[in-house]
Each structure stands twice: as structure tokens, then as C-alpha cells.
N, C-alpha and C. Protein backbone atom coordinates (compact mmCIF):
# COMPACT_ATOMS: atom_id res chain seq x y z
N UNK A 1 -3.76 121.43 64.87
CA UNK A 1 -4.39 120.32 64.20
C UNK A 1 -5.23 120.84 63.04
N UNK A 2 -4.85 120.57 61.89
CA UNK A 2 -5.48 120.94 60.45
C UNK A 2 -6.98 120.10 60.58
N UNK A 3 -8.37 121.08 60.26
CA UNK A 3 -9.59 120.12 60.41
C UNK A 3 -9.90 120.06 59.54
N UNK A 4 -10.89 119.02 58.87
CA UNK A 4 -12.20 119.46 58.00
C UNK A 4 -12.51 120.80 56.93
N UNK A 5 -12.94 121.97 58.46
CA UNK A 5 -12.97 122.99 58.45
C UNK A 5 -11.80 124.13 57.32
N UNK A 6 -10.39 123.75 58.04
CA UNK A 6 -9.38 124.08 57.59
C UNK A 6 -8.97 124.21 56.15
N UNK A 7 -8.79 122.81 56.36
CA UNK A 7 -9.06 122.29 54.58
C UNK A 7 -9.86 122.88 53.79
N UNK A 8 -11.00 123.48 53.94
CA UNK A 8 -11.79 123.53 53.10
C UNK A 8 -11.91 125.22 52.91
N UNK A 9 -11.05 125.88 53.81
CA UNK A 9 -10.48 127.56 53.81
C UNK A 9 -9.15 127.19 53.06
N UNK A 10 -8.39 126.24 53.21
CA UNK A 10 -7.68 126.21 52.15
C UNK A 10 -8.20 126.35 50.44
N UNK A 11 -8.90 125.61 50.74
CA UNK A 11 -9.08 125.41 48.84
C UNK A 11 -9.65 126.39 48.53
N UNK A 12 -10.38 127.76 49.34
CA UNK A 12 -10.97 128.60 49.03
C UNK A 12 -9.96 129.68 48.81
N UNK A 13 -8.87 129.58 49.18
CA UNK A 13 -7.56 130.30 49.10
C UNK A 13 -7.78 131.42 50.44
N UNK A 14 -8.41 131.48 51.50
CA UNK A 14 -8.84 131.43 52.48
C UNK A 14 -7.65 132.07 53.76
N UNK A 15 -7.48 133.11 54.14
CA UNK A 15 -6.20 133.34 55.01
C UNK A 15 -7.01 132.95 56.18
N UNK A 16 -6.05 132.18 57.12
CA UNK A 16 -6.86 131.51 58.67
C UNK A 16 -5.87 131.60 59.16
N UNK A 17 -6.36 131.58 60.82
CA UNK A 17 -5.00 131.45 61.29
C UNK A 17 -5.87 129.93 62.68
N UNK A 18 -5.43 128.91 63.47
CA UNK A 18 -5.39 128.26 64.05
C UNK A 18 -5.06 128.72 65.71
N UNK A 19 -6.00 128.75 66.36
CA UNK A 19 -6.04 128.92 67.89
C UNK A 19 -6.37 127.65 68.72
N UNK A 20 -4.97 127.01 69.68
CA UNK A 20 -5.60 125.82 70.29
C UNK A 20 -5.67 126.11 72.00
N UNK A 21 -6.59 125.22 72.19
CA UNK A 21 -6.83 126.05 73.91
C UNK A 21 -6.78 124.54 74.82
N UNK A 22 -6.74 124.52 75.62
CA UNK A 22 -7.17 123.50 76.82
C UNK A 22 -8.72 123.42 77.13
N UNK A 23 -9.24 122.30 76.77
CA UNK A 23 -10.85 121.90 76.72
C UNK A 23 -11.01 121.61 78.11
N UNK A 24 -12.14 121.89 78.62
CA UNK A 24 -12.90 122.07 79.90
C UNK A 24 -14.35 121.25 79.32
N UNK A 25 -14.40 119.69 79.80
CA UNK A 25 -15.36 119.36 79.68
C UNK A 25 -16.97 120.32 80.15
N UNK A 26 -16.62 120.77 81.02
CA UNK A 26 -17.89 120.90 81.91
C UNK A 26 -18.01 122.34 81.69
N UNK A 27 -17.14 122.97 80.89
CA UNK A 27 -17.27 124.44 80.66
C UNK A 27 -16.98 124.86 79.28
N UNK A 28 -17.97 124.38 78.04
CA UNK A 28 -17.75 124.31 76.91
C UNK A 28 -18.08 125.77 75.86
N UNK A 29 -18.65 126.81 77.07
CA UNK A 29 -18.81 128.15 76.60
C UNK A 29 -18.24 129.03 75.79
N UNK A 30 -18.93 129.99 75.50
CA UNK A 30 -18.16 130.61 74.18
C UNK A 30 -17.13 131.74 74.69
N UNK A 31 -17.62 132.15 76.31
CA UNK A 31 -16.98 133.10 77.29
C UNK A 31 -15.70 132.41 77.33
N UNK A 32 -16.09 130.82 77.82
CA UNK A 32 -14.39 130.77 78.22
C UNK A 32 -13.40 130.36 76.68
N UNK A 33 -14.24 129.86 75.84
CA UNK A 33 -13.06 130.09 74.51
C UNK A 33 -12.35 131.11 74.42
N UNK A 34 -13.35 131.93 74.53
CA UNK A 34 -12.64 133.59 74.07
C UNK A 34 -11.85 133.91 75.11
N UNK A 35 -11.43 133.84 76.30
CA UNK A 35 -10.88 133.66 77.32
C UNK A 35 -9.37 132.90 76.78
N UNK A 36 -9.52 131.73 76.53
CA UNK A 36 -8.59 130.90 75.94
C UNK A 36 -7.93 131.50 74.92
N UNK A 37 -8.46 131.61 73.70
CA UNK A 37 -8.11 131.92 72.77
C UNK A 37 -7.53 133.60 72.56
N UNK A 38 -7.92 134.30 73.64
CA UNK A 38 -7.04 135.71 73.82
C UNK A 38 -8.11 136.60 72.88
N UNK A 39 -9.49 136.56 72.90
CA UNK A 39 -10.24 137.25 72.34
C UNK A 39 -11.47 137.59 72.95
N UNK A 40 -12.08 139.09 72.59
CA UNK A 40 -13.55 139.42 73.23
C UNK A 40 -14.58 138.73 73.29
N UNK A 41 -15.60 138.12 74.21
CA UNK A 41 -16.82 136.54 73.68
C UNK A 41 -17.54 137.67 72.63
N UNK A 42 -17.31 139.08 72.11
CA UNK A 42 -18.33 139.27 71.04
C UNK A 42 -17.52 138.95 69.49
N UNK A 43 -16.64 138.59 69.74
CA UNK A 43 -15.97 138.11 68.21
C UNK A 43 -15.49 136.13 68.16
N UNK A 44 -16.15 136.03 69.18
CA UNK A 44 -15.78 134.28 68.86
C UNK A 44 -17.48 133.52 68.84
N UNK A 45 -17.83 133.52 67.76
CA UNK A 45 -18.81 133.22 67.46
C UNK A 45 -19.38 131.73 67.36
N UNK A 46 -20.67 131.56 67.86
CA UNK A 46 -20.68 130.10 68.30
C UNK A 46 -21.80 129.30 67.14
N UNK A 47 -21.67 128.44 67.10
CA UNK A 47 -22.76 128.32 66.32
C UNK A 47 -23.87 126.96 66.22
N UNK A 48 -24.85 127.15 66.58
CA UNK A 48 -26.16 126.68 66.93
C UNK A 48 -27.10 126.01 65.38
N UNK A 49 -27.15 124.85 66.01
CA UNK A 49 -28.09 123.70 65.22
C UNK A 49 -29.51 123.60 65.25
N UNK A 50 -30.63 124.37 64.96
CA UNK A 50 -32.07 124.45 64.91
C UNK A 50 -32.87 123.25 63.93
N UNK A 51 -33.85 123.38 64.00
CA UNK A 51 -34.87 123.13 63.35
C UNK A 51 -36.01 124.25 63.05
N UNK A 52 -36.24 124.72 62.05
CA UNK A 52 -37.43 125.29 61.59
C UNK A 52 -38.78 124.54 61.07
N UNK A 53 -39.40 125.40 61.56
CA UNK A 53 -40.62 124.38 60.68
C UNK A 53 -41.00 124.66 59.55
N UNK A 54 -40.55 124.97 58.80
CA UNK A 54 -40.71 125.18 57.38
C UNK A 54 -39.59 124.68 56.64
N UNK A 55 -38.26 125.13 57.33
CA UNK A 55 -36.72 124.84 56.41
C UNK A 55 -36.06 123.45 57.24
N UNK A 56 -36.55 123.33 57.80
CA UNK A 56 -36.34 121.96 58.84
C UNK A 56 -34.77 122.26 59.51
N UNK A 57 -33.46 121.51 59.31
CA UNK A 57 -32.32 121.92 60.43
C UNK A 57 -32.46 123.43 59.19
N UNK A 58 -31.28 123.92 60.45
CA UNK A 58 -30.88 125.33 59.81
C UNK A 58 -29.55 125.90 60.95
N UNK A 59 -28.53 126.20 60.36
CA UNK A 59 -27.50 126.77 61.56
C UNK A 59 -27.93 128.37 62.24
N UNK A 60 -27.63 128.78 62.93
CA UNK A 60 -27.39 129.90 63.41
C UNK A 60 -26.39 130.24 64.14
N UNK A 61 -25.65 131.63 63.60
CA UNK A 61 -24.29 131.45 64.10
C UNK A 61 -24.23 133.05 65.06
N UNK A 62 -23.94 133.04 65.86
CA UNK A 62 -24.02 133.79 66.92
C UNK A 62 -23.00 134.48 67.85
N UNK A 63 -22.62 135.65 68.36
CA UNK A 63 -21.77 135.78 68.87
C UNK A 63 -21.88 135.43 70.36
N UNK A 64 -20.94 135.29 70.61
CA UNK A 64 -20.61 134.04 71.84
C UNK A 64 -20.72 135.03 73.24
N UNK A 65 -21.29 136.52 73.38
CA UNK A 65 -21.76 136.99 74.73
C UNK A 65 -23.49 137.44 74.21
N UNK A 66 -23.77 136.74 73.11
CA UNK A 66 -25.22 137.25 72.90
C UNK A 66 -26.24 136.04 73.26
N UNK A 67 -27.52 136.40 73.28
CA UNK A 67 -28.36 135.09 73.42
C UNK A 67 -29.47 134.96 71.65
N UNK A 68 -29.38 134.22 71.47
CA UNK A 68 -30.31 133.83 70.16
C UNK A 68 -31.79 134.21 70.29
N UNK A 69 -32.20 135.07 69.87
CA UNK A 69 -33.91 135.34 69.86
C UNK A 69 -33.96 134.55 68.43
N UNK A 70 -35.28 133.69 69.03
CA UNK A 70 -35.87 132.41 68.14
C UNK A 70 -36.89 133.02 67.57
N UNK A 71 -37.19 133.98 67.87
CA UNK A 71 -38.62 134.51 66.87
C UNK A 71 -37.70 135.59 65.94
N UNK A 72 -37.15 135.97 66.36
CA UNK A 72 -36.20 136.77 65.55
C UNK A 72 -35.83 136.00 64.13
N UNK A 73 -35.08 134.88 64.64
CA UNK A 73 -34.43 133.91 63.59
C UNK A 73 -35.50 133.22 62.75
N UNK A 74 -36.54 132.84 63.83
CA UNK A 74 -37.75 132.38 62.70
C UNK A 74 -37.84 133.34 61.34
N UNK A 75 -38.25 134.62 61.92
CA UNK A 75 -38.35 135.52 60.71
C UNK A 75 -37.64 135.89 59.89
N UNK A 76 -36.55 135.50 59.88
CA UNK A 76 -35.25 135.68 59.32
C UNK A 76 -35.01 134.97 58.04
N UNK A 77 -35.24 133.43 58.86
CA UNK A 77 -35.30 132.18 58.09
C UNK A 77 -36.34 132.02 57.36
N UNK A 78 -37.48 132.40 57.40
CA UNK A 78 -39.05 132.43 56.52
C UNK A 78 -39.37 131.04 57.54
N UNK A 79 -39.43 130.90 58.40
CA UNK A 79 -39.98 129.36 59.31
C UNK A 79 -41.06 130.79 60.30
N UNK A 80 -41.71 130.06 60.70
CA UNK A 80 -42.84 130.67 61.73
C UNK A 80 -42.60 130.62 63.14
N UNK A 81 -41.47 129.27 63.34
CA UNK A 81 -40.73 128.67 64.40
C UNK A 81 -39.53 128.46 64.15
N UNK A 82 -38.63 128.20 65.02
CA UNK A 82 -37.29 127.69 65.04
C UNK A 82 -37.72 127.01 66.54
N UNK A 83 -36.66 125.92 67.11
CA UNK A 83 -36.27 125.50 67.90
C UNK A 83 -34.98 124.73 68.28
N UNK A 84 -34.19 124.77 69.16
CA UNK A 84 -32.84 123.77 69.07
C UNK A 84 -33.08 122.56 69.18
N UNK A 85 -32.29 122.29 68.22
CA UNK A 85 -31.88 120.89 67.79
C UNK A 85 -31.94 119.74 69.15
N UNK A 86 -32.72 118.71 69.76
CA UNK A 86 -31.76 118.28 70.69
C UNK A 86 -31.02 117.95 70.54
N UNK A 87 -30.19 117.79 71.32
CA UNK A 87 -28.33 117.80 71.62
C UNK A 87 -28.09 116.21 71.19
N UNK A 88 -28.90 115.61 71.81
CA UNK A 88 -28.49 113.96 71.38
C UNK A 88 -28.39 114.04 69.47
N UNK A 89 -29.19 114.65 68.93
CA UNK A 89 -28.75 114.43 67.25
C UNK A 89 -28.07 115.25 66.80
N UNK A 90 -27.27 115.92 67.48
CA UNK A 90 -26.43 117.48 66.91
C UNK A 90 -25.31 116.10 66.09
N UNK A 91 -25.04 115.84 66.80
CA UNK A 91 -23.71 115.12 65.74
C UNK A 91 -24.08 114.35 64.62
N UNK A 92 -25.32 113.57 64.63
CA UNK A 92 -25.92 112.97 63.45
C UNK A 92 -26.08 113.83 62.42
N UNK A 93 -26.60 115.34 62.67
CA UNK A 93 -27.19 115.66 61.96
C UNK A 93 -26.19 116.61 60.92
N UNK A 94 -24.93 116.86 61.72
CA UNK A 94 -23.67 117.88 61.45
C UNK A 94 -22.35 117.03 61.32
N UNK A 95 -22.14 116.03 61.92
CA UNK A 95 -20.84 115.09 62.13
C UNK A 95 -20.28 115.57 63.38
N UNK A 96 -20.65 116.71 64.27
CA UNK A 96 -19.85 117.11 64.90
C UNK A 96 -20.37 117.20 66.21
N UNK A 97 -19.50 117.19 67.23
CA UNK A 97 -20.06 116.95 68.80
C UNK A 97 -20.23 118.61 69.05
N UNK A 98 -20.90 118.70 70.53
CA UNK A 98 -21.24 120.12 70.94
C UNK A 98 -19.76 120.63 71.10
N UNK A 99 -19.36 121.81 71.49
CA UNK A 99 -17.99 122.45 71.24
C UNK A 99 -17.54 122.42 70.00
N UNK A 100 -17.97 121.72 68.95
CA UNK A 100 -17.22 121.99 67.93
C UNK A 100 -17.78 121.68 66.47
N UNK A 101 -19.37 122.47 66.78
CA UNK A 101 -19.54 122.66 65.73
C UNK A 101 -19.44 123.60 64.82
N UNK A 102 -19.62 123.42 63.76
CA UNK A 102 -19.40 124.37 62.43
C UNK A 102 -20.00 124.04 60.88
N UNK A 103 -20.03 124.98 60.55
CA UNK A 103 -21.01 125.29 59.41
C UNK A 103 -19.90 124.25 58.64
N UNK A 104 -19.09 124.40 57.98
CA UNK A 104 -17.14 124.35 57.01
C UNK A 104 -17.44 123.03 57.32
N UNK A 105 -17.64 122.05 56.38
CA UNK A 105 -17.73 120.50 56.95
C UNK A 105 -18.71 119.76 57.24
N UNK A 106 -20.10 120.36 57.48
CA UNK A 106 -20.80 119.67 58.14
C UNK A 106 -21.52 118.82 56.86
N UNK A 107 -22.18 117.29 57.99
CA UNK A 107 -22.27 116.38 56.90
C UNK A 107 -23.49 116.28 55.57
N UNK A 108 -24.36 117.68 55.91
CA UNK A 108 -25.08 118.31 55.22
C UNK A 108 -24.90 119.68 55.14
N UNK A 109 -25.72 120.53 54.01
CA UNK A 109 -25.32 121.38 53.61
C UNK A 109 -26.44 122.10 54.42
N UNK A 110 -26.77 122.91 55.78
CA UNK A 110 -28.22 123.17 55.76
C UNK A 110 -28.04 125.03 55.56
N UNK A 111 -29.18 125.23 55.14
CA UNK A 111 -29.19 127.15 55.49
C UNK A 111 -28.40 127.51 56.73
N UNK A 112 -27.70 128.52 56.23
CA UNK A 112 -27.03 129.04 57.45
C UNK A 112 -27.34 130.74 57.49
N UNK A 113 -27.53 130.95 59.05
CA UNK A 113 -27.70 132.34 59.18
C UNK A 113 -26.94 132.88 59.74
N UNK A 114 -26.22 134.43 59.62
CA UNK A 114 -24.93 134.59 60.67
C UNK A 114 -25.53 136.03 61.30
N UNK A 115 -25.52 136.47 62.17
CA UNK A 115 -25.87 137.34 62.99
C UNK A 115 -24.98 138.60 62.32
N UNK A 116 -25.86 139.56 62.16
CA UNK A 116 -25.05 141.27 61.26
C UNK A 116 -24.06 141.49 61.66
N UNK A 117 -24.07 141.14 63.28
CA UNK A 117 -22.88 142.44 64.15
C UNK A 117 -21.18 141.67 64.06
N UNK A 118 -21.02 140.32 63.18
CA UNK A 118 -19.88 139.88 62.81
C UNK A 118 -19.51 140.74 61.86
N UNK A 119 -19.97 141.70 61.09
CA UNK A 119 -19.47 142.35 60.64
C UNK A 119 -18.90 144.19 61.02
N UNK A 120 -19.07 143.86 62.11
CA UNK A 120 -18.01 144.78 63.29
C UNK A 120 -16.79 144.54 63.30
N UNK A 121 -16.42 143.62 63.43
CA UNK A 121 -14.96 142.98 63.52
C UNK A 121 -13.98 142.61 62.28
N UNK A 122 -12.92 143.22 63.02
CA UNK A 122 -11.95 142.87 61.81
C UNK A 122 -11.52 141.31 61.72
N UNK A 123 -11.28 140.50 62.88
CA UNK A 123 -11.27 139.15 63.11
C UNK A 123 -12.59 138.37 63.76
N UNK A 124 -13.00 137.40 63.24
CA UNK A 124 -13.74 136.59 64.16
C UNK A 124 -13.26 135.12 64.51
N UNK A 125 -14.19 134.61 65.64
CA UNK A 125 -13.13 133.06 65.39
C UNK A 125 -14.15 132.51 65.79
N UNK A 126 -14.53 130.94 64.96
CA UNK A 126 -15.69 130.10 64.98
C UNK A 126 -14.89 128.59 65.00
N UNK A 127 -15.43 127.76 65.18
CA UNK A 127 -15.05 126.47 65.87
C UNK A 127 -14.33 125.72 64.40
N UNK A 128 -13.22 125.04 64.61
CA UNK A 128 -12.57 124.56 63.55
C UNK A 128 -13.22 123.20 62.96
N UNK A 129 -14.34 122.67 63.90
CA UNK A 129 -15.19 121.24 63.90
C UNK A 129 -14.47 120.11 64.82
N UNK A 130 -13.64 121.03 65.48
CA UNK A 130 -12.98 119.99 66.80
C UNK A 130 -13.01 120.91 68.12
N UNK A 131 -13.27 120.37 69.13
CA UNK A 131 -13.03 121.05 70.43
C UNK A 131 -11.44 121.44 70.76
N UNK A 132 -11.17 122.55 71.29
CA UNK A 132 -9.79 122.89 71.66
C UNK A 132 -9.06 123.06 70.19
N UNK A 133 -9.87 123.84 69.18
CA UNK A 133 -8.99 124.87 68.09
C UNK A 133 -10.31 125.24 67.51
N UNK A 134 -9.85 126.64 67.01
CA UNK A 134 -10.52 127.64 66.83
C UNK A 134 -10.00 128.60 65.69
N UNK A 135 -11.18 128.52 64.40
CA UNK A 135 -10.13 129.24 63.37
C UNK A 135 -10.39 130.56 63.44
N UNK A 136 -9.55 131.79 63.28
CA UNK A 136 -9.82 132.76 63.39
C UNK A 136 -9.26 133.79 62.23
N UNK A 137 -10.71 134.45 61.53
CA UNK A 137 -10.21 134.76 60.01
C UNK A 137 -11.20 136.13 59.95
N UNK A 138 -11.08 136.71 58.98
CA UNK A 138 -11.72 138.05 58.53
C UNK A 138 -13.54 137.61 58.23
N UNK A 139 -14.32 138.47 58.74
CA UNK A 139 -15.84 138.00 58.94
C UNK A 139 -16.21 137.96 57.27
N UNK A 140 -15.78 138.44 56.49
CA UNK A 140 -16.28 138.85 55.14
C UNK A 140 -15.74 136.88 54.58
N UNK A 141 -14.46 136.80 54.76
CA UNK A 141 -13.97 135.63 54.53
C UNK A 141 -15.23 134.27 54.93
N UNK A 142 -15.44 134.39 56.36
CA UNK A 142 -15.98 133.34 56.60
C UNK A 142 -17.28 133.72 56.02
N UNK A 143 -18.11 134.61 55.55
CA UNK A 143 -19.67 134.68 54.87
C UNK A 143 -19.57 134.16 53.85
N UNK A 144 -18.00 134.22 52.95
CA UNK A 144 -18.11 133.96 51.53
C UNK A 144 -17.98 132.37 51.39
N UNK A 145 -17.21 131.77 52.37
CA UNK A 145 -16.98 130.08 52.94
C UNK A 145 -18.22 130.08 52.91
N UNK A 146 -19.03 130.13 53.81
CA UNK A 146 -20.45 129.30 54.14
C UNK A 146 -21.48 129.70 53.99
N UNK A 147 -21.43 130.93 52.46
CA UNK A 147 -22.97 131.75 52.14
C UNK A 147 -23.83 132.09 53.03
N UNK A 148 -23.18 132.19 54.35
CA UNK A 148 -24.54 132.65 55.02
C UNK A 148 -25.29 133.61 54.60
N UNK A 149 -26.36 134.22 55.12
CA UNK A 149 -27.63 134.99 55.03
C UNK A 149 -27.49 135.72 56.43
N UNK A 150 -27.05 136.63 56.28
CA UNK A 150 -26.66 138.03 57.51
C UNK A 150 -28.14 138.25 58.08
N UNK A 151 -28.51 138.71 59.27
CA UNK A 151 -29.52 139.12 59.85
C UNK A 151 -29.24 139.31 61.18
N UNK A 152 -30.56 140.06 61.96
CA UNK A 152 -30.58 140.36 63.26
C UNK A 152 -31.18 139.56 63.88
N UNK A 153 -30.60 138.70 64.51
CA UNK A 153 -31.19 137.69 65.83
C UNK A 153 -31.13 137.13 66.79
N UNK A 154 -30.08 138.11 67.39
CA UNK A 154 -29.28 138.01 68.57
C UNK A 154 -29.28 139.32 69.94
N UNK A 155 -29.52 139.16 71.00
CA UNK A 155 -29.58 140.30 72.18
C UNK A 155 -28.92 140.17 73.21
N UNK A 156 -28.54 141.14 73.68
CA UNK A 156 -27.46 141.17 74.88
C UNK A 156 -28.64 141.19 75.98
């Protein structure tokens, strides 16, 4: 299923490739994507809807066996705080439901931060903006798509 997302690695002239899996309501993790999708959870990267208090929303994109340090990302972001988004406005605020969000599409443009260690990998794969597909493309590719701002803010 061509997304949003897709489209918009198209026009960038963008090489992707499309991974579709069987959705598990109740198990929307980044472990079992990567599971699905035939990849390590440190290269299927998930990505998280904050609020700062200074930059207000802000993404953070994360690899999917790490946990997000929020003071980390605060400092990252120039905010003093971060906190997650609640879940009830993730889609207002992005267009997109939990499982499938993504930077590529969303219905604002907000700061995005991507965690350094995506640039370990020769492939990564981040959510296409639909649950059950998953685009999976070169990490340099997807920084230049969604300008992120590389940093450390993530721990095993």
C-alpha cells in the first residue's frame, strides 16, 4: 500500500523499499515489527510525539529496543523539559494513529530529532504513516527526507 509517507520519498527521488506485516492490535511494539518485518528492533525505528516547553510538539525518533531519556532530548532540543504527547491528541496533532506514526506526512511540520546510532545501519525502517507497512531505506536517505537534528537520547 503506497502512503503519504511513500509519495513523498518518491518526489525526493528517494530509493524505499515497502514491508507489510500482520497488525496485532494489542501488541503495537517496535520488537514485534521488527520481528514481522525480518529485522533487528535496533534498526526499526519508532517514532515518538512530545511536547517541549519551549519548542512545544517536537518528534523523536528512536530505535525500537532503546528507551527515550527525556532529559537527554530536552537538551538536545534547547526545551528544559520534554514530555509525551498524550495519546488521545497524537492523531490531531500528526494525522496519524499510534503504530503509525511518522515524521513524512505529518499534518504539521514540527522539529524532528533522530537518535545518532541510526547511523550504524546500512538499512533502517520507520513507519510508512499506516499500521502494518513499514518503509525501509538507507538512514542518510531518511535524515535528508525529514531534516532531522541527530543527537544522543536514547539507552538500552
Amino acid at each position: 500500500m503506497k502512503t503519504n509517507a511513500a509519495r513523498i520519498l518518491d518526489e525526493l527521488s528517494i530509493t524505499y523499499r515497502l514491508a507489510e506485516y500482520e497488525v496485532d492490535l494489542e501488541d503495537l511494539s517496535a520488537e514485534t515489527v521488527a520481528r514481522r518485518v525480518g529485522l533487528p528492533a535496533e534498526q526499526v525505528f519508532k517514532t515518538l510525539v512530545l511536547i517541549g516547553d519551549k519548542t512545544g510538539p517536537i518528534f523523536a525518533v528512536v530505535a525500537g529496543d532503546a528507551e527515550l531519556d527525556l532529559k537527554a532530548l530536552a537538551r538536545v532540543s534547547t526545551n528544559k523539559h520534554v514530555e509525551l504527547a498524550p495519546l488521545k491528541d497524537v492523531l490531531a496533532m500528526t494525522g496519524y494513529v499510534r503504530g503509525g506514526v511518522t515524521v513524512l506526512g505529518a499534518k504539521k511540520a514540527y522539529p524532528v530529532y533522530c537518535e545518532e546510532e541510526i547511523g550504524l545501519h546500512d538499512l533502517v525502517s520507520i513507519s510508512s504513516g499506516a499500521r502494518g507497512t513499514q518503509i525501509i531505506l538507507a538512514p542518510a536517505d531518511y535524515l535528508r527526507a525529514t531534516g532531522a537534528v541527530m543527537g544522543a537520547f536514547a539507552r538500552r
